[in-house]
PDB file of N, CA and C in Angstrom:
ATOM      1  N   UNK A   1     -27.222  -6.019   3.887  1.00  0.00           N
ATOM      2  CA  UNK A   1     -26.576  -5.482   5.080  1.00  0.00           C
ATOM      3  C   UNK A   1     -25.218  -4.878   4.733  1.00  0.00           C
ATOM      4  N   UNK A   2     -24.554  -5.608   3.544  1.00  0.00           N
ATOM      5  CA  UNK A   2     -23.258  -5.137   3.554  1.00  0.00           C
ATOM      6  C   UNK A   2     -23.619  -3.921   3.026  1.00  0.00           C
ATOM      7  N   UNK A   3     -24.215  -3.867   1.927  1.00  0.00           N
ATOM      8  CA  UNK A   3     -24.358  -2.774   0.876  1.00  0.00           C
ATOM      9  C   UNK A   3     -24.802  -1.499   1.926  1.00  0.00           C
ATOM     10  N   UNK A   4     -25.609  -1.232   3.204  1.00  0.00           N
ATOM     11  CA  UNK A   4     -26.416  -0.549   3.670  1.00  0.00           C
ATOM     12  C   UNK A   4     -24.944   0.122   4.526  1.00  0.00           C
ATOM     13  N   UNK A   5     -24.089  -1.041   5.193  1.00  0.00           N
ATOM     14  CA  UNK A   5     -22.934  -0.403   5.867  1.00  0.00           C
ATOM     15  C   UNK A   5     -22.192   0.783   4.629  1.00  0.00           C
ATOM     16  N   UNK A   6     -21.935  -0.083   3.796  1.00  0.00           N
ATOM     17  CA  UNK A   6     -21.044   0.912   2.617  1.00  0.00           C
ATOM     18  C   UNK A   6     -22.065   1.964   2.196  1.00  0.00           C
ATOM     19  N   UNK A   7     -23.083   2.604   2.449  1.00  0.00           N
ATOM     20  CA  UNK A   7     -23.645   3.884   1.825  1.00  0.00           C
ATOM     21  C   UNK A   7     -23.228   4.160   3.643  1.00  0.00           C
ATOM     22  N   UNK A   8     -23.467   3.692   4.647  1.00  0.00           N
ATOM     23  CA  UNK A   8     -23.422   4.762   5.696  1.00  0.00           C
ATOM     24  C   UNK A   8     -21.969   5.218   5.701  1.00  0.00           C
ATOM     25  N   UNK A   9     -20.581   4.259   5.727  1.00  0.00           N
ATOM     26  CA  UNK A   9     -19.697   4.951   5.238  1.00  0.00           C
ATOM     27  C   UNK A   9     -19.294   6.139   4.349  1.00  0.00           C
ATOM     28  N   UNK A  10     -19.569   5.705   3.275  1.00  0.00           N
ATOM     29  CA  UNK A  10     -19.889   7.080   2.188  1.00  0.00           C
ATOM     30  C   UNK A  10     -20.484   8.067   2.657  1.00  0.00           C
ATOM     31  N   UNK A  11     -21.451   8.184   3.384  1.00  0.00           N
ATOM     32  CA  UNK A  11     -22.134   9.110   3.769  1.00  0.00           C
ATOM     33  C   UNK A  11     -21.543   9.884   4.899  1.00  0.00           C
ATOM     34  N   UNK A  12     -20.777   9.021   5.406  1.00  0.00           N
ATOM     35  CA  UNK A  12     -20.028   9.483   7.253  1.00  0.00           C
ATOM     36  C   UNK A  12     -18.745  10.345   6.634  1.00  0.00           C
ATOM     37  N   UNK A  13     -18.564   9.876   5.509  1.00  0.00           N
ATOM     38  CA  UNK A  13     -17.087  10.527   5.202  1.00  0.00           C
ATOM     39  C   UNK A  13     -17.677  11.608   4.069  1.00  0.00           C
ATOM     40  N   UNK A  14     -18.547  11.525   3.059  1.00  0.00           N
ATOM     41  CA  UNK A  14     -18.878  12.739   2.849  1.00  0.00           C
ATOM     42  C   UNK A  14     -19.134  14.123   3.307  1.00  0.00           C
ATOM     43  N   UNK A  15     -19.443  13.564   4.420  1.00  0.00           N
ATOM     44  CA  UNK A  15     -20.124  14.741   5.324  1.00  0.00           C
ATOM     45  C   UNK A  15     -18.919  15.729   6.206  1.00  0.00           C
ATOM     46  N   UNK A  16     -18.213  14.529   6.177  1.00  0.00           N
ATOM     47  CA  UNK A  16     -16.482  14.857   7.181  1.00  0.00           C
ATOM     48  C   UNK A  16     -15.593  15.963   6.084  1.00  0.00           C
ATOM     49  N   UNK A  17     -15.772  15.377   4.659  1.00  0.00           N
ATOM     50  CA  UNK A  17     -15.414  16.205   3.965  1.00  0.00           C
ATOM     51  C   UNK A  17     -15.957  17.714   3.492  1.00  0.00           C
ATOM     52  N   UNK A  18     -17.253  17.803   3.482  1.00  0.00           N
ATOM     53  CA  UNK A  18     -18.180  18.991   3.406  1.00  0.00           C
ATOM     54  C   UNK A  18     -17.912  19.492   4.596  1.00  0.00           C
ATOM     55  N   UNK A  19     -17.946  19.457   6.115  1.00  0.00           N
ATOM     56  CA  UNK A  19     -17.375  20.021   6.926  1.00  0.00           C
ATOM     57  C   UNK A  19     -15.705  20.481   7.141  1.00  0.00           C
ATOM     58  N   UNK A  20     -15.020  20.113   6.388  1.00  0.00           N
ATOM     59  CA  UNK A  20     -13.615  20.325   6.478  1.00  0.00           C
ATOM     60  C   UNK A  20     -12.984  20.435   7.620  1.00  0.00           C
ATOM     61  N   UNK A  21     -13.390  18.859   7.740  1.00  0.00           N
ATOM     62  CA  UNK A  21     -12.623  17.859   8.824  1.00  0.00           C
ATOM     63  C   UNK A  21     -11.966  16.350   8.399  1.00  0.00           C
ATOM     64  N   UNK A  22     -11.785  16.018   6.728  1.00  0.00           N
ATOM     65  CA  UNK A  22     -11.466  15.379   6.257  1.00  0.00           C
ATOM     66  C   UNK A  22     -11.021  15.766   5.013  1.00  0.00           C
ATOM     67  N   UNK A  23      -9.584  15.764   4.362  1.00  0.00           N
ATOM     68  CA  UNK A  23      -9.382  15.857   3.054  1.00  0.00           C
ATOM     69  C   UNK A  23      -9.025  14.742   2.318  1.00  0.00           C
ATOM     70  N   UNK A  24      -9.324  14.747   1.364  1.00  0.00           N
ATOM     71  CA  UNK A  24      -9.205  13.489   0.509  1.00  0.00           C
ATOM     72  C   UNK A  24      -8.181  13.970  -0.516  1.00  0.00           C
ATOM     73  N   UNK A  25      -7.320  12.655  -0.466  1.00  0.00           N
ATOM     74  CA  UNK A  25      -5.941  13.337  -1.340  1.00  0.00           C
ATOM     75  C   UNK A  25      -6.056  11.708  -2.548  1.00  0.00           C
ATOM     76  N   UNK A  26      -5.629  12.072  -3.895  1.00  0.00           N
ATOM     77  CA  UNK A  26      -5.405  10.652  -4.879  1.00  0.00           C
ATOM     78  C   UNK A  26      -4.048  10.370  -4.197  1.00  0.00           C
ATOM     79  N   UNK A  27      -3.818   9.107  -4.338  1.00  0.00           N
ATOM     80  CA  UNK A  27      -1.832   8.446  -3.925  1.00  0.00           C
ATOM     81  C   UNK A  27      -2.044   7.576  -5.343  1.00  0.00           C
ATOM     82  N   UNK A  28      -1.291   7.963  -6.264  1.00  0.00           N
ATOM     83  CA  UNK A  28      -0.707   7.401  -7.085  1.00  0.00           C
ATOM     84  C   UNK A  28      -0.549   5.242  -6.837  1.00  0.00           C
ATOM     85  N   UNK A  29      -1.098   4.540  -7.706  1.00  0.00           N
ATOM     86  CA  UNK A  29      -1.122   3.170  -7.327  1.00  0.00           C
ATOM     87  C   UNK A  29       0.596   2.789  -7.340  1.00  0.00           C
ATOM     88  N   UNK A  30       1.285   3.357  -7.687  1.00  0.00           N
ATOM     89  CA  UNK A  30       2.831   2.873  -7.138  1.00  0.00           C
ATOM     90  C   UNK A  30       3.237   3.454  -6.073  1.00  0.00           C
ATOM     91  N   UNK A  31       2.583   4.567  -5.174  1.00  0.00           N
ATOM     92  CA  UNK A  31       2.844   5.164  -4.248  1.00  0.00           C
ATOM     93  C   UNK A  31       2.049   4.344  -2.919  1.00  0.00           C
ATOM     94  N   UNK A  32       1.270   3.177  -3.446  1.00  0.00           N
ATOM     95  CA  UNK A  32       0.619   3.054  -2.472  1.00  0.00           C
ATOM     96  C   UNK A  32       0.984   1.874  -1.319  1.00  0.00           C
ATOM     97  N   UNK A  33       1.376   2.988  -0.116  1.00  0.00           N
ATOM     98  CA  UNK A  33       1.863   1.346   0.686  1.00  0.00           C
ATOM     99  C   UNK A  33       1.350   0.498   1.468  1.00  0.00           C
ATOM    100  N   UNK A  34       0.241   0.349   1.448  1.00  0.00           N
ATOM    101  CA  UNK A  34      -0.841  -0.370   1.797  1.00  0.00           C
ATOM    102  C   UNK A  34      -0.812  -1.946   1.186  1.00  0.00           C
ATOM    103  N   UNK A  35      -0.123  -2.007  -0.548  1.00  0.00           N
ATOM    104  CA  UNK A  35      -0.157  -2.962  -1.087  1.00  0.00           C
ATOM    105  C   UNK A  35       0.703  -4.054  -0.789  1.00  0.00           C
ATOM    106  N   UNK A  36       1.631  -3.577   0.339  1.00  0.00           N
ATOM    107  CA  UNK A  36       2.372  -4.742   0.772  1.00  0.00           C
ATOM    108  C   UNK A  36       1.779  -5.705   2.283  1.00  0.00           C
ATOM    109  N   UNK A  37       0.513  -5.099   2.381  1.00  0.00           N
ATOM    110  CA  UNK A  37      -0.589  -5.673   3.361  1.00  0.00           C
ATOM    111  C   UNK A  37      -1.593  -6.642   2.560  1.00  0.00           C
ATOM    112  N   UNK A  38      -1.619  -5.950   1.209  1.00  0.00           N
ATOM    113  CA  UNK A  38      -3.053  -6.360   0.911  1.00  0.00           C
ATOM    114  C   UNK A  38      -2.649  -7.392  -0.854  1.00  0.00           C
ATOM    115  N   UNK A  39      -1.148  -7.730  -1.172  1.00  0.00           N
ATOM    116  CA  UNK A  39      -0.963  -8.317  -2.194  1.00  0.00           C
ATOM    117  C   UNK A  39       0.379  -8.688  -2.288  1.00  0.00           C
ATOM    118  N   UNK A  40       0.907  -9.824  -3.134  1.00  0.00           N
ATOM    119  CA  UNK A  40       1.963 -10.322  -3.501  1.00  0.00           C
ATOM    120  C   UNK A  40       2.764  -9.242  -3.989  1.00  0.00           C
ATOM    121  N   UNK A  41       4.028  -8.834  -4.168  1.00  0.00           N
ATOM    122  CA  UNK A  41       4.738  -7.561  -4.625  1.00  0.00           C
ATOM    123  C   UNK A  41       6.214  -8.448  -4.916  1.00  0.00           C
ATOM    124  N   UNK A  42       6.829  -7.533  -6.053  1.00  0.00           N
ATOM    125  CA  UNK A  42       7.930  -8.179  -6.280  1.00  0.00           C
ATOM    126  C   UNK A  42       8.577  -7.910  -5.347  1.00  0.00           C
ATOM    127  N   UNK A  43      10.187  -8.415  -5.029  1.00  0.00           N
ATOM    128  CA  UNK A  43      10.858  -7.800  -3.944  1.00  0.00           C
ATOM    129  C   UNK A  43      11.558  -6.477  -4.155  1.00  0.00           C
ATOM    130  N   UNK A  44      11.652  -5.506  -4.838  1.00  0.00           N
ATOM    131  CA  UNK A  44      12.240  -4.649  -5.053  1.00  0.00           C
ATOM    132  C   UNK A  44      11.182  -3.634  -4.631  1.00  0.00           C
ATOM    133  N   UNK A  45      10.093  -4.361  -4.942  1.00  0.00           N
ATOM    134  CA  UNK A  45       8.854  -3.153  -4.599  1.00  0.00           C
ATOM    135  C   UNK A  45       8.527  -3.259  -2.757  1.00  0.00           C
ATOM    136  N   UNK A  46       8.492  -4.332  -2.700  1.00  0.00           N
ATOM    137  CA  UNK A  46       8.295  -5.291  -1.163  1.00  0.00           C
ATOM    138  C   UNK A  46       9.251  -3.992  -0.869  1.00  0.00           C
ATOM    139  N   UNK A  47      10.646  -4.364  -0.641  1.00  0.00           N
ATOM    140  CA  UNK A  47      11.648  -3.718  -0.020  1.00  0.00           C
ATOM    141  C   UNK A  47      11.147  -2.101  -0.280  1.00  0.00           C
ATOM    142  N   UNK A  48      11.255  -1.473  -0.441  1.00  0.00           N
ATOM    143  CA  UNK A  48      10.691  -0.041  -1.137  1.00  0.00           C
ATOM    144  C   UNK A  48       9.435   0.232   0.067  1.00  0.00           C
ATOM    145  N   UNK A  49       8.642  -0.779  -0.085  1.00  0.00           N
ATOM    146  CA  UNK A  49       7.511  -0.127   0.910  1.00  0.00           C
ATOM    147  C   UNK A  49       7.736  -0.599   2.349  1.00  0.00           C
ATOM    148  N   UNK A  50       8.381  -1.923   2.258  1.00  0.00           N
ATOM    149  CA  UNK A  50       8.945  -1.707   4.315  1.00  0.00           C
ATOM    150  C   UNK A  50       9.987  -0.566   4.498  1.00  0.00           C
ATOM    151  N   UNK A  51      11.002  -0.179   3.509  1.00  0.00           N
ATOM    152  CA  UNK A  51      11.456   1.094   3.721  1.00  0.00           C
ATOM    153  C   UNK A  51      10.782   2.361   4.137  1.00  0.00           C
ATOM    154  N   UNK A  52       9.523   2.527   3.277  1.00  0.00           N
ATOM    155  CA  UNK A  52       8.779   3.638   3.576  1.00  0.00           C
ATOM    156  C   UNK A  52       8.111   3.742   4.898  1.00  0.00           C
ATOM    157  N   UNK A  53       7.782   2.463   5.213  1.00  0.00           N
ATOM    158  CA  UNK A  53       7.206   2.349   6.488  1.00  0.00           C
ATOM    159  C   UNK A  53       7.828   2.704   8.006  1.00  0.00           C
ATOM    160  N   UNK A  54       8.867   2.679   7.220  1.00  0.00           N
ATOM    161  CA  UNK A  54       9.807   2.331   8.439  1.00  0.00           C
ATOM    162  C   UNK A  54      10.753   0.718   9.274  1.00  0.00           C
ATOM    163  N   UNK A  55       9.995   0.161   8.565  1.00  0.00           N
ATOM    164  CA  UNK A  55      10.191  -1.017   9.578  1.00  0.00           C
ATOM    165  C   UNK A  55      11.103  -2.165   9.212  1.00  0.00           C
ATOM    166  N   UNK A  56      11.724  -2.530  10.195  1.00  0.00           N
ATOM    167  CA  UNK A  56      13.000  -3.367  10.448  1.00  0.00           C
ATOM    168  C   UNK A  56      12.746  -5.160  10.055  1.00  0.00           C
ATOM    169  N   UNK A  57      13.348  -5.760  10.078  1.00  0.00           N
ATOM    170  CA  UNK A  57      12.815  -6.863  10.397  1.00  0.00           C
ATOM    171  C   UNK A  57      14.263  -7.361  11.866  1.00  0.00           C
ATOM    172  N   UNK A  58      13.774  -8.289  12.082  1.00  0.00           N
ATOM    173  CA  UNK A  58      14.286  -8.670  13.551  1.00  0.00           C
ATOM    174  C   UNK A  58      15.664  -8.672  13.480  1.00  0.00           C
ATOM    175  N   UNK A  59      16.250  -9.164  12.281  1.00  0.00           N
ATOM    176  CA  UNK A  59      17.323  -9.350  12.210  1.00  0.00           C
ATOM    177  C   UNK A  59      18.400  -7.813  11.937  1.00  0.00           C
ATOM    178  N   UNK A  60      17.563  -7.268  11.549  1.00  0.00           N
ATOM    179  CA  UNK A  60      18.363  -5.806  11.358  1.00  0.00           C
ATOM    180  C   UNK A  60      18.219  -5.310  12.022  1.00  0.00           C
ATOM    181  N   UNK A  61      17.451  -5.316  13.056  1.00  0.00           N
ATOM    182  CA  UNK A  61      17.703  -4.668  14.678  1.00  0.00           C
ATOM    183  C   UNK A  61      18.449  -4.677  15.514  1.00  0.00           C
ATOM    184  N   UNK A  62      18.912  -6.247  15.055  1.00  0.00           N
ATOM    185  CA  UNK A  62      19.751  -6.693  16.120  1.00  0.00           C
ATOM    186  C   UNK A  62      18.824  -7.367  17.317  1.00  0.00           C
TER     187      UNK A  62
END
């Protein structure tokens, strides 16, 4: 079942791309800021990608 979801994906976004309604771009793995969702990060890197994000924490809001 899992495997059958992941080809219809592939397939949903292939198709998005052959129609050019989806571009697919590489992001460099130090560019990627996703990794402060999905893994431990030092803090220099941590800090770096809530920067990029935008986002505050409570206390710097005020």
């Amino acid at each position: 079942a899992r495997t059958k979801h992941i080809e219809v994906d592939y397939h949903f976004v292939r198709e998005r791309v052959s129609q050019k309604q989806l571009q697919i771009k590489f992001i460099s793995s130090k560019d990627q800021l996703a990794d402060i969702f999905t893994k431990p990060l030092p803090l220099p890197q941590f800090e770096a990608c809530r920067r990029n994000l935008t986002l505050l924490s409570s206390l710097e809001s005020g």
